[in-house]
N, C-alpha and C. Protein backbone atom coordinates (compact mmCIF):
# COMPACT_ATOMS: atom_id res chain seq x y z
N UNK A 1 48.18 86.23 14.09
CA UNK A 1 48.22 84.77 13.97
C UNK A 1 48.35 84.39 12.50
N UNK A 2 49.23 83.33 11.79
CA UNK A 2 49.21 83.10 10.64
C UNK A 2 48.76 82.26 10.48
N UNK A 3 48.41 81.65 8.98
CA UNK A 3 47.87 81.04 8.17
C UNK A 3 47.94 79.78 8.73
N UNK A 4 49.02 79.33 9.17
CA UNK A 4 49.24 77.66 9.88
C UNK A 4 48.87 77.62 11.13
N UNK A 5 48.92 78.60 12.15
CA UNK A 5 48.44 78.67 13.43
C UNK A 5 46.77 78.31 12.99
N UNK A 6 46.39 78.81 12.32
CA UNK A 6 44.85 79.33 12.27
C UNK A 6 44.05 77.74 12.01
N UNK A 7 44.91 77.18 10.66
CA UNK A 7 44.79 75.87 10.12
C UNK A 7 44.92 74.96 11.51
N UNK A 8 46.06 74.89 12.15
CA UNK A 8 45.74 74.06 13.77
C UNK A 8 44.92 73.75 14.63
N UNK A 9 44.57 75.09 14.86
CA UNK A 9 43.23 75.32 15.61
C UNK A 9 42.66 74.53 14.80
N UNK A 10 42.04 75.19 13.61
CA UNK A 10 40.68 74.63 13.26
C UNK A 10 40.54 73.13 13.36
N UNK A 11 41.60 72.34 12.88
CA UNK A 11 41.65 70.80 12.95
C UNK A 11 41.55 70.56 14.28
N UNK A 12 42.16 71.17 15.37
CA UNK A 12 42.20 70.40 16.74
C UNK A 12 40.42 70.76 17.13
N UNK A 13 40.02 71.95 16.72
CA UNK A 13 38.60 71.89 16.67
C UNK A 13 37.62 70.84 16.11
N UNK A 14 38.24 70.45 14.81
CA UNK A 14 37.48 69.40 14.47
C UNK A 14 37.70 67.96 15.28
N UNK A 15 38.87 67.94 15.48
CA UNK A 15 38.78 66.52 16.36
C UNK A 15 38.59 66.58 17.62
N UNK A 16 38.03 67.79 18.50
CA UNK A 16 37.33 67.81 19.33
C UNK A 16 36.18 67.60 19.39
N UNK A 17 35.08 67.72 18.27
CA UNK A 17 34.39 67.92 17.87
C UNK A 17 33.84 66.49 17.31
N UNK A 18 34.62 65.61 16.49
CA UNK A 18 34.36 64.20 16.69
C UNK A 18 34.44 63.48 17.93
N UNK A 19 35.62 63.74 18.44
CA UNK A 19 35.29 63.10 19.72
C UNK A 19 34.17 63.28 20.55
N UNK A 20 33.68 64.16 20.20
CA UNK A 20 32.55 64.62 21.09
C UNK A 20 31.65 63.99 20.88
N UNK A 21 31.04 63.72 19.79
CA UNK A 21 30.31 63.19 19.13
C UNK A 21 30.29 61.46 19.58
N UNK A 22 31.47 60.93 19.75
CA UNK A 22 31.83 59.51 19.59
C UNK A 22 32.20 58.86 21.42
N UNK A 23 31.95 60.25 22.43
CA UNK A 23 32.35 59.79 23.54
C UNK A 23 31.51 60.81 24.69
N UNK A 24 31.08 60.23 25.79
CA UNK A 24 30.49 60.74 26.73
C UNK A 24 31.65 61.55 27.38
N UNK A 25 31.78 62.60 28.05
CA UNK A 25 33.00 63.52 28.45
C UNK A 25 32.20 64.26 29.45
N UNK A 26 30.90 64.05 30.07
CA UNK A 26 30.82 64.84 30.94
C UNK A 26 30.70 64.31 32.16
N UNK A 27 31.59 63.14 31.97
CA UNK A 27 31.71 62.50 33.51
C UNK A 27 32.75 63.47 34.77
N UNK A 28 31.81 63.69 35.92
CA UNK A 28 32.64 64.33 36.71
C UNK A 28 33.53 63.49 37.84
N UNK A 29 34.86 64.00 37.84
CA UNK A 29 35.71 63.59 38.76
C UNK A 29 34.80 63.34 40.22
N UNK A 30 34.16 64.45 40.55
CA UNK A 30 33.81 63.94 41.92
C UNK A 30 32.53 62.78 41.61
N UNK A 31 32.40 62.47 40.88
CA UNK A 31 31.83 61.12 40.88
C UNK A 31 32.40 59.74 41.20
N UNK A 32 34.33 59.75 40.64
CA UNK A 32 34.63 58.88 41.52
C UNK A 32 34.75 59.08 42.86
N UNK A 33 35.37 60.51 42.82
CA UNK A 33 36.09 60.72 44.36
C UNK A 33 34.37 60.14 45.56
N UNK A 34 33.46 60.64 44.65
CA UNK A 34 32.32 60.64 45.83
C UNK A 34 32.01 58.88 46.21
N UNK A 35 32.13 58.70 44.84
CA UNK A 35 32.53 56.59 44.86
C UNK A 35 33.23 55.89 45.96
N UNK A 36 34.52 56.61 45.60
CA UNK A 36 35.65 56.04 46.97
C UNK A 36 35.37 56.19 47.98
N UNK A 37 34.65 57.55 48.25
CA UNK A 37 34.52 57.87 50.01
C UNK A 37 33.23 56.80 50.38
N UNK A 38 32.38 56.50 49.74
CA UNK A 38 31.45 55.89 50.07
C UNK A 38 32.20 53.98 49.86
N UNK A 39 32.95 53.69 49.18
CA UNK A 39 33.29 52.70 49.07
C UNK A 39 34.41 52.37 50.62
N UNK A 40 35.21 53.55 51.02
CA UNK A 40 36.30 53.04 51.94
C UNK A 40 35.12 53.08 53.43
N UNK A 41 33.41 53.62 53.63
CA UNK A 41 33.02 53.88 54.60
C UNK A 41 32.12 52.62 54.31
N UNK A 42 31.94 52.05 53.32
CA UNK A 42 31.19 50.31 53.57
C UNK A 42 32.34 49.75 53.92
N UNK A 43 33.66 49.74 53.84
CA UNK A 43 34.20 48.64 53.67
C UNK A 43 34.11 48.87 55.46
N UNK A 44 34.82 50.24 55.74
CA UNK A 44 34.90 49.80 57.37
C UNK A 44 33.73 50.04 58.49
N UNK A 45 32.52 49.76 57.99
CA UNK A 45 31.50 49.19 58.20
C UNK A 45 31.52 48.14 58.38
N UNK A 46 31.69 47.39 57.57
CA UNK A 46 31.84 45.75 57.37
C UNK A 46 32.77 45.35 58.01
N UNK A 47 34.01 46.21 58.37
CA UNK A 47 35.23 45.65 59.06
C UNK A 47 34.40 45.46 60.93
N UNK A 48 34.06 46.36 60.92
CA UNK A 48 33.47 46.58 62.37
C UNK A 48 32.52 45.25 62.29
N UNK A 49 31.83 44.87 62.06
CA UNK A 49 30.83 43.65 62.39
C UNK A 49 31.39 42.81 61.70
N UNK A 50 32.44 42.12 61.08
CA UNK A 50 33.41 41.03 60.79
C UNK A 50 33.88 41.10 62.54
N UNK A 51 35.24 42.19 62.57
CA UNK A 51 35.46 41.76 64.06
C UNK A 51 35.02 41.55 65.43
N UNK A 52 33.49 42.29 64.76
CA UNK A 52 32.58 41.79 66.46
C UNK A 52 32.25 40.32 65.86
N UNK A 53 32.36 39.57 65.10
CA UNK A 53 31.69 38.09 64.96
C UNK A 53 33.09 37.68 65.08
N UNK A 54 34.37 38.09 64.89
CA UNK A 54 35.28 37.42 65.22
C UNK A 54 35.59 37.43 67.05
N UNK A 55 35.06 37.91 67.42
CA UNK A 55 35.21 38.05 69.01
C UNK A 55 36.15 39.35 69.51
N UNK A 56 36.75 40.18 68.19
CA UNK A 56 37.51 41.12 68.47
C UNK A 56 37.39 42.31 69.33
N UNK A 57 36.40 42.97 68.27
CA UNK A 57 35.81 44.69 69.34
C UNK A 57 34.29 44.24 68.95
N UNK A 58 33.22 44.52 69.63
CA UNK A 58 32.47 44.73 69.31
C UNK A 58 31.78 46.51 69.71
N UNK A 59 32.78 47.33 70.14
CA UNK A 59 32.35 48.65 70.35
C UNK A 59 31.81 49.31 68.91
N UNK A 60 30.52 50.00 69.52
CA UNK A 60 29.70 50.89 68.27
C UNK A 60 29.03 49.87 67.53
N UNK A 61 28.54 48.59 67.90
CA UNK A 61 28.07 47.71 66.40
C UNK A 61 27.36 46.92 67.17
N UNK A 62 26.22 46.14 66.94
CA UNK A 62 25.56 45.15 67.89
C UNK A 62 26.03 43.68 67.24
N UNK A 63 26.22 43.07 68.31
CA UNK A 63 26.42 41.51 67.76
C UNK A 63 25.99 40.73 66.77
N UNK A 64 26.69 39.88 66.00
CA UNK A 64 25.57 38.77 64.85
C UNK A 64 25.62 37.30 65.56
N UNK A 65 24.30 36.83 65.70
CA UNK A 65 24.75 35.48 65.72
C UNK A 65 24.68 34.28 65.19
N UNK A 66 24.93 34.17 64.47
CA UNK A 66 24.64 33.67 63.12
C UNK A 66 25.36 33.87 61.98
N UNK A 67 26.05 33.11 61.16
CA UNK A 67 26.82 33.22 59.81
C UNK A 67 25.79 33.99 58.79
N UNK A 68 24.91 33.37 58.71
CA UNK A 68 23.97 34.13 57.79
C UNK A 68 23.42 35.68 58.52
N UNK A 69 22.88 35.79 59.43
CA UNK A 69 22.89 37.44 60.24
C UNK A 69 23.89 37.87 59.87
N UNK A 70 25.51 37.18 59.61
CA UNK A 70 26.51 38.07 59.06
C UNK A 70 26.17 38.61 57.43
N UNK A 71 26.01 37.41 56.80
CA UNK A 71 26.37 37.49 55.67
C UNK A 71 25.03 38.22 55.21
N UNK A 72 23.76 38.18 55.69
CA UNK A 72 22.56 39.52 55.44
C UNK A 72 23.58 40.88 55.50
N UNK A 73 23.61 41.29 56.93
CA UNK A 73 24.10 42.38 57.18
C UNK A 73 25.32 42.62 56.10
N UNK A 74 26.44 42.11 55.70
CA UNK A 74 27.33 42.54 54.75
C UNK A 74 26.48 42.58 53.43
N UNK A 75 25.79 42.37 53.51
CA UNK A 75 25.03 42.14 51.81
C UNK A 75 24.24 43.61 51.21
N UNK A 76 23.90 43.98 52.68
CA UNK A 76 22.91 44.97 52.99
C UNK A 76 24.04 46.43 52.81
N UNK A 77 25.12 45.94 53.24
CA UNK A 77 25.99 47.29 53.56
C UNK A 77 26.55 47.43 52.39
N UNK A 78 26.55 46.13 51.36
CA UNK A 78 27.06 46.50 49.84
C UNK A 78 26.15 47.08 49.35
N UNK A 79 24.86 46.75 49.18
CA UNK A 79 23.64 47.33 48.45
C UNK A 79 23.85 48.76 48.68
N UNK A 80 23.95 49.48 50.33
CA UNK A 80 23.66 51.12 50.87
C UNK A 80 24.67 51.61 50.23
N UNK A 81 26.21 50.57 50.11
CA UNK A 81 27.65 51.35 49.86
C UNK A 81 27.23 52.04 47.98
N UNK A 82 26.42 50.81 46.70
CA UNK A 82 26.36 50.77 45.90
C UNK A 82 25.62 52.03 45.23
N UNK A 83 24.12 51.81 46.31
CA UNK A 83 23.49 52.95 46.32
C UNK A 83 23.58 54.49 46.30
N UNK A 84 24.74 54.53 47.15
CA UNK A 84 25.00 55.75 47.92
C UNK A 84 26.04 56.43 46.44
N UNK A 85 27.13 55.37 46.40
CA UNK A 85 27.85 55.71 44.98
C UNK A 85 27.01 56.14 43.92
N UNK A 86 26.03 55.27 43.77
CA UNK A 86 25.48 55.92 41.94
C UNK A 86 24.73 56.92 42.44
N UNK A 87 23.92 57.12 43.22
CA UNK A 87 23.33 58.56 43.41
C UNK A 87 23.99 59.55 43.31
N UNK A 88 25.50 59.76 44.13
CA UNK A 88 26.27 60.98 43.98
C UNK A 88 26.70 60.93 43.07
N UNK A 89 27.35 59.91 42.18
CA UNK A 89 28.02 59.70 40.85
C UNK A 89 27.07 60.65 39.70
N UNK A 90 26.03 60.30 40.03
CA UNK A 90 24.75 60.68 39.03
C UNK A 90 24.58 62.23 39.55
N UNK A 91 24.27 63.06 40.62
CA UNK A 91 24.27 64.18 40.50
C UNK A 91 25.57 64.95 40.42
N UNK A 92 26.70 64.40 40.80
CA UNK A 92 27.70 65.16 40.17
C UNK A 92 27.71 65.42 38.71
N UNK A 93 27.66 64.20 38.03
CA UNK A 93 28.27 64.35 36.22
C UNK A 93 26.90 64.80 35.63
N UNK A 94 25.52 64.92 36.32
CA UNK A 94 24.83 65.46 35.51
C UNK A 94 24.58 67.49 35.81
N UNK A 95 25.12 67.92 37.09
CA UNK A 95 25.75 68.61 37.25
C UNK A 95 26.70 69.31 35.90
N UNK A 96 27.81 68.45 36.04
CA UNK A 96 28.74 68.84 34.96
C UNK A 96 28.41 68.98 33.67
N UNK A 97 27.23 67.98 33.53
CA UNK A 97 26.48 67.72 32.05
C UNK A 97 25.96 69.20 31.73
N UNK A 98 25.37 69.70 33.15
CA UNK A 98 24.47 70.84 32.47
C UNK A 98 25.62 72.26 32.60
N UNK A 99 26.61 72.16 33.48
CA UNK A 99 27.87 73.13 33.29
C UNK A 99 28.12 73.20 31.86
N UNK A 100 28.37 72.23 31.31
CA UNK A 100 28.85 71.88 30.19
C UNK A 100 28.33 72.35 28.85
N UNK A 101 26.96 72.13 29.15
CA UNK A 101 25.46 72.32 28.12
C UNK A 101 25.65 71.17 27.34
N UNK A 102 25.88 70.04 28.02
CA UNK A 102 25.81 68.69 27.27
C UNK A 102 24.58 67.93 27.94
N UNK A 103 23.75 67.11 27.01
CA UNK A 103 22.61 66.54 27.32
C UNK A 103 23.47 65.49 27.92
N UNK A 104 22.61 64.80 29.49
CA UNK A 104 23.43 63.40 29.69
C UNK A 104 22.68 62.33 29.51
N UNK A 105 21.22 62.65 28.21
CA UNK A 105 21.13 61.36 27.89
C UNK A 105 21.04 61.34 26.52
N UNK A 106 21.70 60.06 25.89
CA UNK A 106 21.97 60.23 24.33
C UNK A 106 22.27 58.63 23.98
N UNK A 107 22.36 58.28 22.56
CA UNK A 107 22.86 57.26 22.74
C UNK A 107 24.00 56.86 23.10
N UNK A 108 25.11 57.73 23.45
CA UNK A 108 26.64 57.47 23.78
C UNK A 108 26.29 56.88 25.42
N UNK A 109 25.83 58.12 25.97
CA UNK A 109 25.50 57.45 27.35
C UNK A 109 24.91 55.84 27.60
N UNK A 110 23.79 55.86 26.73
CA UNK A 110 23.01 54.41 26.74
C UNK A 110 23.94 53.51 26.58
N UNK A 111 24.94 53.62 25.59
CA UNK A 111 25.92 52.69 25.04
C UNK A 111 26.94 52.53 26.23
N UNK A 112 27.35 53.26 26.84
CA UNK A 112 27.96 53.24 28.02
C UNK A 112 27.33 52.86 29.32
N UNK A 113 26.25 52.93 29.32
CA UNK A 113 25.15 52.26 30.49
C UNK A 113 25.37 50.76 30.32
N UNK A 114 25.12 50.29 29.03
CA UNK A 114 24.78 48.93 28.52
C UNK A 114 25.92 48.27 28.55
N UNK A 115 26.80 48.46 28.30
CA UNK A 115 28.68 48.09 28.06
C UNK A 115 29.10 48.17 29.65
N UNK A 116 28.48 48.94 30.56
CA UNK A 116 29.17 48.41 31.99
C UNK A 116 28.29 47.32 33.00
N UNK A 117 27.14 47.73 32.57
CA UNK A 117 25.70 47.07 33.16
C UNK A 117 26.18 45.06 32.95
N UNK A 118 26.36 45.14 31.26
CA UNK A 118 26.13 43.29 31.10
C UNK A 118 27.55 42.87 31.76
N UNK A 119 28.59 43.14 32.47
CA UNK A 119 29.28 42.53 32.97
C UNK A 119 29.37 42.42 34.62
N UNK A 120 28.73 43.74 34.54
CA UNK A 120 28.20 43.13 36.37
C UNK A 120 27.07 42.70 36.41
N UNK A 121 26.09 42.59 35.91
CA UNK A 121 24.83 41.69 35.92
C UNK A 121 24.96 40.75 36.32
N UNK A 122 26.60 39.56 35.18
CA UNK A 122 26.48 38.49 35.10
C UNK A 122 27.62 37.88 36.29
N UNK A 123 28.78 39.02 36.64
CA UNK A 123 29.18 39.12 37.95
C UNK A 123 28.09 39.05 39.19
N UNK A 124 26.94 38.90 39.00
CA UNK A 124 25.54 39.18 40.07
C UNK A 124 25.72 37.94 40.37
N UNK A 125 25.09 37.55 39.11
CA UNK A 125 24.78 36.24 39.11
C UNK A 125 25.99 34.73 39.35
N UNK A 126 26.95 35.17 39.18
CA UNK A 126 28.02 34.48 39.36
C UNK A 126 28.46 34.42 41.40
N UNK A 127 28.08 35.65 41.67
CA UNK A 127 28.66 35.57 43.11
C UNK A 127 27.70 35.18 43.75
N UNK A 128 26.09 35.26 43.60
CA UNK A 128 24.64 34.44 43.67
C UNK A 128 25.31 33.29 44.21
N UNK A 129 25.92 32.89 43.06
CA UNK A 129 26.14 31.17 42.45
C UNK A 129 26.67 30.74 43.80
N UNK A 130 28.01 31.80 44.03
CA UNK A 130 29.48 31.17 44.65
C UNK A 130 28.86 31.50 46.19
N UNK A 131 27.70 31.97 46.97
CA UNK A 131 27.05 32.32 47.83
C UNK A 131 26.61 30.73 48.47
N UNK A 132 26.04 30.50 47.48
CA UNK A 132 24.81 29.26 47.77
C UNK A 132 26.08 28.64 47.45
N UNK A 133 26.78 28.03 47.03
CA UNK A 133 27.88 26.79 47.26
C UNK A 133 29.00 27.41 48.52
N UNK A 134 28.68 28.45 49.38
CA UNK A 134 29.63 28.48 50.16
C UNK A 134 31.35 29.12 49.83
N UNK A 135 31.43 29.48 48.72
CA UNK A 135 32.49 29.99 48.42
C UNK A 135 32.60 31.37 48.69
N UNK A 136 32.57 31.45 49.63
CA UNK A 136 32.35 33.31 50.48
C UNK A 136 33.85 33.84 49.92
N UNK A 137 34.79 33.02 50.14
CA UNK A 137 36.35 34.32 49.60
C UNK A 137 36.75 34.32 48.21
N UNK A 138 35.78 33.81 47.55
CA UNK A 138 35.39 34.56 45.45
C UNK A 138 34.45 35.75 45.90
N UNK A 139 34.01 35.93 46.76
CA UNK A 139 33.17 37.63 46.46
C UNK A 139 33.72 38.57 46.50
N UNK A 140 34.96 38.93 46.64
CA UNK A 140 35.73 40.42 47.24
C UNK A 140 36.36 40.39 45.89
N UNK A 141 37.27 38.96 45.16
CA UNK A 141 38.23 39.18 43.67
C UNK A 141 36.90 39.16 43.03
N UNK A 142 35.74 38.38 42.89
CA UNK A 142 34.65 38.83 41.91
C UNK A 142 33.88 39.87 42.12
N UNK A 143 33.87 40.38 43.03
CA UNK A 143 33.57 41.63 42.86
C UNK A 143 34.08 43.24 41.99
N UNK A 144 35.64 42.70 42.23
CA UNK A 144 36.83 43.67 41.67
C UNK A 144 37.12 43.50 40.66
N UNK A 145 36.59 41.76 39.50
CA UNK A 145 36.90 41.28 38.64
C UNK A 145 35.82 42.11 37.65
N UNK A 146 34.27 41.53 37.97
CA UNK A 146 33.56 41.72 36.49
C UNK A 146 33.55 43.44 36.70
N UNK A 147 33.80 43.91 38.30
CA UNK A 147 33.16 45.21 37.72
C UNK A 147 34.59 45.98 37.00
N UNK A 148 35.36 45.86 36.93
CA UNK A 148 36.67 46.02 36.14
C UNK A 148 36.64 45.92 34.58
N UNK A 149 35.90 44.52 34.54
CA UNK A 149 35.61 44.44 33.16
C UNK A 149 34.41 45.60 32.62
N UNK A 150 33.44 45.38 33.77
CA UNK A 150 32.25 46.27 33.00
C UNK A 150 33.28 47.86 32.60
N UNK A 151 34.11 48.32 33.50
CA UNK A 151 34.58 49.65 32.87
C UNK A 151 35.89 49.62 32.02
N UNK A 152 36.22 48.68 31.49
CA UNK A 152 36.89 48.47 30.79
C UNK A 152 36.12 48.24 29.34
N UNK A 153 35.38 47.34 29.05
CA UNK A 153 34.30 47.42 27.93
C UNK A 153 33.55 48.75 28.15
N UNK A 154 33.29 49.38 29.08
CA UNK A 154 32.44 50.86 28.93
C UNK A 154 33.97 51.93 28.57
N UNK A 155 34.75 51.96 28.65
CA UNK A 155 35.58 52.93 29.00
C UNK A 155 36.18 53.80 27.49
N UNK A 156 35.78 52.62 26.37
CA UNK A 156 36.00 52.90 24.51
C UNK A 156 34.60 54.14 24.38
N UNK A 157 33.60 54.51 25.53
CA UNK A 157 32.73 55.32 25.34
C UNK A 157 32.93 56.69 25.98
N UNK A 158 34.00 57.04 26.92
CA UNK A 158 33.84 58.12 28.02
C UNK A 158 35.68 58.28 27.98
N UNK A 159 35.91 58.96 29.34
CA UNK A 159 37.28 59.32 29.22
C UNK A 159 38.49 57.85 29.28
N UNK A 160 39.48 58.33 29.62
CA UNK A 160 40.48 57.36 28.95
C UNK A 160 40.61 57.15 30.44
N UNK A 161 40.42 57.32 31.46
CA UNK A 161 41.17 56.61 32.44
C UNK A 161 40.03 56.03 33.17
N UNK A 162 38.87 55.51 32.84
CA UNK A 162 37.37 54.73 32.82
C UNK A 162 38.60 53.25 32.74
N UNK A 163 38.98 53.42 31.32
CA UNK A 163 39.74 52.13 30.93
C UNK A 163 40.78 51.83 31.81
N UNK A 164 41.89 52.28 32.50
CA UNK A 164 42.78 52.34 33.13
C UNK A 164 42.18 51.76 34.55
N UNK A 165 40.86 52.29 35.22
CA UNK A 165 40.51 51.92 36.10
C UNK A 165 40.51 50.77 36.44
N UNK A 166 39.24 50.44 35.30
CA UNK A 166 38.79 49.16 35.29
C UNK A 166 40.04 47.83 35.14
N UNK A 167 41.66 48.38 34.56
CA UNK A 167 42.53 47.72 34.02
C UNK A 167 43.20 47.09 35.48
N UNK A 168 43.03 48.36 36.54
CA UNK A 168 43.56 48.20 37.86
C UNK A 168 42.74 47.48 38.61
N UNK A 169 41.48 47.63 38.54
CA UNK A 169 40.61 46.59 39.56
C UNK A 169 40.89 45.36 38.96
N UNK A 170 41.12 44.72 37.51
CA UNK A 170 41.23 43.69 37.40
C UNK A 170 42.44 43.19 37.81
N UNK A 171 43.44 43.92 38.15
CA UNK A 171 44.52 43.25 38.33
C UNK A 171 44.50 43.27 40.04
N UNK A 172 43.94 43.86 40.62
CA UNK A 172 43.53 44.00 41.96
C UNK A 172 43.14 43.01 42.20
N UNK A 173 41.84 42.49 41.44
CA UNK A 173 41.01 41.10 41.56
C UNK A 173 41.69 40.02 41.48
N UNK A 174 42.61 40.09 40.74
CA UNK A 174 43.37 38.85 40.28
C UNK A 174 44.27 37.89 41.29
N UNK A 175 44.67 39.14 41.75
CA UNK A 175 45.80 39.48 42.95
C UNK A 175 45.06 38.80 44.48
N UNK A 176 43.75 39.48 44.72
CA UNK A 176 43.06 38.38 45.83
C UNK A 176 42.63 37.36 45.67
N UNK A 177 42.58 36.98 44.41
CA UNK A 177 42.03 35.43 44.12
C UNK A 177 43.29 34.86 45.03
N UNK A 178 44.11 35.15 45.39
CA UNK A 178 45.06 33.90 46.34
C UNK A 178 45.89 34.97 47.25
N UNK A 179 44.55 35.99 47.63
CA UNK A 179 45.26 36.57 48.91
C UNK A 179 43.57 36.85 49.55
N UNK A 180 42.91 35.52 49.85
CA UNK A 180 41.53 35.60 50.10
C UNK A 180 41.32 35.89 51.58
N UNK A 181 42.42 36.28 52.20
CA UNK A 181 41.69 36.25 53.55
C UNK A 181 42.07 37.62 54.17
N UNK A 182 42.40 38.24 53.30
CA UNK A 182 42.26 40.23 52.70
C UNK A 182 41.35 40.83 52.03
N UNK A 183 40.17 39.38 51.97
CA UNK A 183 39.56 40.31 50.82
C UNK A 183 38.98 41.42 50.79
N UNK A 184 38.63 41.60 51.99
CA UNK A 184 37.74 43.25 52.69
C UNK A 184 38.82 44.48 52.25
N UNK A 185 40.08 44.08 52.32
CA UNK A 185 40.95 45.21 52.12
C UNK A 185 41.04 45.56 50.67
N UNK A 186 41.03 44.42 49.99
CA UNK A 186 41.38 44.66 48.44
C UNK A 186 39.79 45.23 47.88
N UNK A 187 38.55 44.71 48.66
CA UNK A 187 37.46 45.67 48.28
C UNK A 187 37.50 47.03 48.67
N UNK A 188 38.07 47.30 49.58
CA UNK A 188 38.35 48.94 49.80
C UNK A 188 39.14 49.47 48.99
N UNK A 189 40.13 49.03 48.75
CA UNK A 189 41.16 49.11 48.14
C UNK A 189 40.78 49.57 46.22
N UNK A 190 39.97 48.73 45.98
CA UNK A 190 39.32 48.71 44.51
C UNK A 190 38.31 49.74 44.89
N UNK A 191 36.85 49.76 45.58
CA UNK A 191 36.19 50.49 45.45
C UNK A 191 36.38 51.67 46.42
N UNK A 192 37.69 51.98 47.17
CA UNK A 192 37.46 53.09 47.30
C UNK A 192 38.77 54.17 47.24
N UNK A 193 39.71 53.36 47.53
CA UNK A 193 41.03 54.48 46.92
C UNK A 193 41.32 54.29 45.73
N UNK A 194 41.36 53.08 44.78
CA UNK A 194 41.55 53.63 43.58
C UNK A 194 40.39 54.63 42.49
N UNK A 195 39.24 54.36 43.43
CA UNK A 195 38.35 55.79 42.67
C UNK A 195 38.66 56.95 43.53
N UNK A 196 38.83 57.28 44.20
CA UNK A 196 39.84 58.32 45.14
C UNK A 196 40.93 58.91 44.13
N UNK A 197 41.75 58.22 43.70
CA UNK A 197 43.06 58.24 42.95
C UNK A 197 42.92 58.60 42.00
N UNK A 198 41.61 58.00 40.94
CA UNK A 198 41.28 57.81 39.93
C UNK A 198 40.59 59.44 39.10
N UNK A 199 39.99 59.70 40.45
CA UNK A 199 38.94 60.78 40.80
C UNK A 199 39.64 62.40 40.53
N UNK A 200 40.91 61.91 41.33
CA UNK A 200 41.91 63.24 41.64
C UNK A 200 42.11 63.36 40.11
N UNK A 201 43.00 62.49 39.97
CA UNK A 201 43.76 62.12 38.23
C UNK A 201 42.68 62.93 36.94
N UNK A 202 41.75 62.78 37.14
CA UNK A 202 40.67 63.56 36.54
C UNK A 202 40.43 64.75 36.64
N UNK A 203 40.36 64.60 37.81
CA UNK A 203 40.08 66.39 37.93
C UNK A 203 41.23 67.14 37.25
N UNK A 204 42.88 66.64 37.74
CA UNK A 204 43.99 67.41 37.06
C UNK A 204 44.16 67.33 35.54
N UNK A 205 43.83 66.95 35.21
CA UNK A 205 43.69 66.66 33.37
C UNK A 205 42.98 67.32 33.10
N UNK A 206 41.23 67.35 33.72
CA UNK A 206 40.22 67.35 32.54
C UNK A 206 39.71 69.01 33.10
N UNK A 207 39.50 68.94 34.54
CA UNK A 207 38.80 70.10 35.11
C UNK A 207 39.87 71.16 36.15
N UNK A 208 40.79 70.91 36.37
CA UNK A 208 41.83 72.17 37.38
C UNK A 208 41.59 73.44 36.07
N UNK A 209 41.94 73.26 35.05
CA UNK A 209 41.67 74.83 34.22
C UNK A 209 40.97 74.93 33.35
N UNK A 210 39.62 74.65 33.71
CA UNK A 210 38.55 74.48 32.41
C UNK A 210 37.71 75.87 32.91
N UNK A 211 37.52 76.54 32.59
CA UNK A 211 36.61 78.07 32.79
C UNK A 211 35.48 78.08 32.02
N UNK A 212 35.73 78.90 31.36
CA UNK A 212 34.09 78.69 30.40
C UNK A 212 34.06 77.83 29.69
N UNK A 213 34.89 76.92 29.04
CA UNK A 213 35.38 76.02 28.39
C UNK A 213 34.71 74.54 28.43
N UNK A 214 33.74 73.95 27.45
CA UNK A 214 33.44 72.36 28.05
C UNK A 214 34.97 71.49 27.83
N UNK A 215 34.26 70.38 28.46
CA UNK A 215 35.86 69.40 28.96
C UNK A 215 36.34 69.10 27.42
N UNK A 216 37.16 68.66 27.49
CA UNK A 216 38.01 68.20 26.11
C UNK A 216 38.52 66.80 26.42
N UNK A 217 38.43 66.25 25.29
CA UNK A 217 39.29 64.91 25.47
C UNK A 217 40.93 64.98 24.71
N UNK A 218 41.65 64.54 25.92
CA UNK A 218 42.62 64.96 25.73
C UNK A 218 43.35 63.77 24.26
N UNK A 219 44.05 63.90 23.53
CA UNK A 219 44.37 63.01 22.27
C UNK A 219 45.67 61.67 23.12
C-alpha cells in the first residue's frame, strides 16, 4: 500500500470518527421496519371498527354505539399502535448499540430525544385542540405533519434518511389535508409503509455488509 492510499484511510478514519462523535448511528433498521408492521396492524384495526360503525362488516370486532365509544376505542388503538413501536424500536437499536459497543445514552441521543419529542408534544396538544372543536379529519394530516417535523429537526442528529423520512410524512400530511376522507390510509401509509421502506433502505446502506465493523455514516 503506498504513501497516498495510507494518507486516505487515515482521513476517512478521521471523519468517521467525527461523525461519530457529532451523530447517533446506532439506530437499527428493524426499528423502523418493526414501526411499520405495528403501524399498518393499528391502522387495520381501526379500519375494522370504522366499518362496523359504518354498518359495513362487523365480523371479528364488537359494535360501537356511540361516536365517542368510537373515537375512545381509536384513541386507545393509537396509544397500543405507539406503544408497541417504541418498545421494539428501543430494543432493537439498543441491541445494535451494544453490537456496536456504542453507549445508547449520551448527550447526542438526549439531543435527539429532545429535537423529536417538542414537535409532537405540541402536535398532542394541537389535535387535543382539533378533538374538542370536532375537527376529527385534521388528526390523520396532523398526525403525519408534526411527527414529520419532529424527525426532520431530530434527523441533523442520527442517520440521513431520519431526515428524508420525516421530509415524506410531511408531504404525505400535506397531501391529506384535502384528501380527508382517506385519512386512515394516509396514516398507514405514513406510519407504516413508509417506515417499512424506510427500514429496508437502511438496512441496505448501513447493515447488509457490516461484520465486525460498527455502522458508518455514509458522507
Amino acid at each position: 500500500m503506498d504513501e497516498r492510499s495510507r494518507s486516505l484511510q487515515e482521513l476517512q478514519h478521521i471523519k468517521q470518527m467525527m461523525e461519530r462523535s457529532s451523530r447517533f448511528i446506532s439506530l437499527s433498521s428493524l426499528s423502523g421496519i418493526s414501526a411499520g408492521l405495528c403501524g399498518l396492524a393499528g391502522a387495520w384495526v381501526a379500519k375494522k371498527k370504522i366499518d362496523c360503525w359504518q354498518g359495513v362488516d362487523c365480523s371479528g370486532v364488537s359494535p360501537v354505539h356511540s361516536v365517542i365509544e368510537l373515537l375512545n376505542y381509536l384513541l386507545l388503538v393509537a396509544i397500543v399502535t405507539f406503544v408497541a413501536a417504541f418498545i421494539a424500536a428501543f430494543i432493537f437499536t439498543l441491541y445494535r448499540s451494544k453490537k456496536a459497543g456504542v453507549s445508547l445514552w449520551g448527550s447526542i441521543s438526549l439531543r435527539l430525544f429532545w429535537n423529536i419529542s417538542i414537535p409532537i408534544v405540541v402536535g398532542g396538544f394541537f389535535l387535543l385542540r382539533a378533538m374538542q372543536l370536532g375537527q376529527f379529519e385534521l388528526l390523520a394530516p396532523g398526525c403525519l405533519l408534526f411527527y414529520g417535523l419532529g424527525l426532520v429537526n431530530a434527523g441533523k442528529y442520527t442517520l440521513r434518511e431520519v431526515t428524508w423520512l420525516g421530509y415524506t410524512e410531511i408531504v404525505l400530511g400535506l397531501i391529506s389535508l384535502w384528501v380527508t376522507d382517506y385519512g386512515l390510509y394516509f396514516w398507514g401509509a405514513g406510519f407504516g409503509i413508509l417506515h417499512i421502506v424506510f427500514g429496508l433502505v437502511m438496512w441496505f446502506r448501513h447493515e447488509r455488509n457490516i461484520g465486525t465493523q460498527s455502522r458508518t455514516v455514509p458522507a
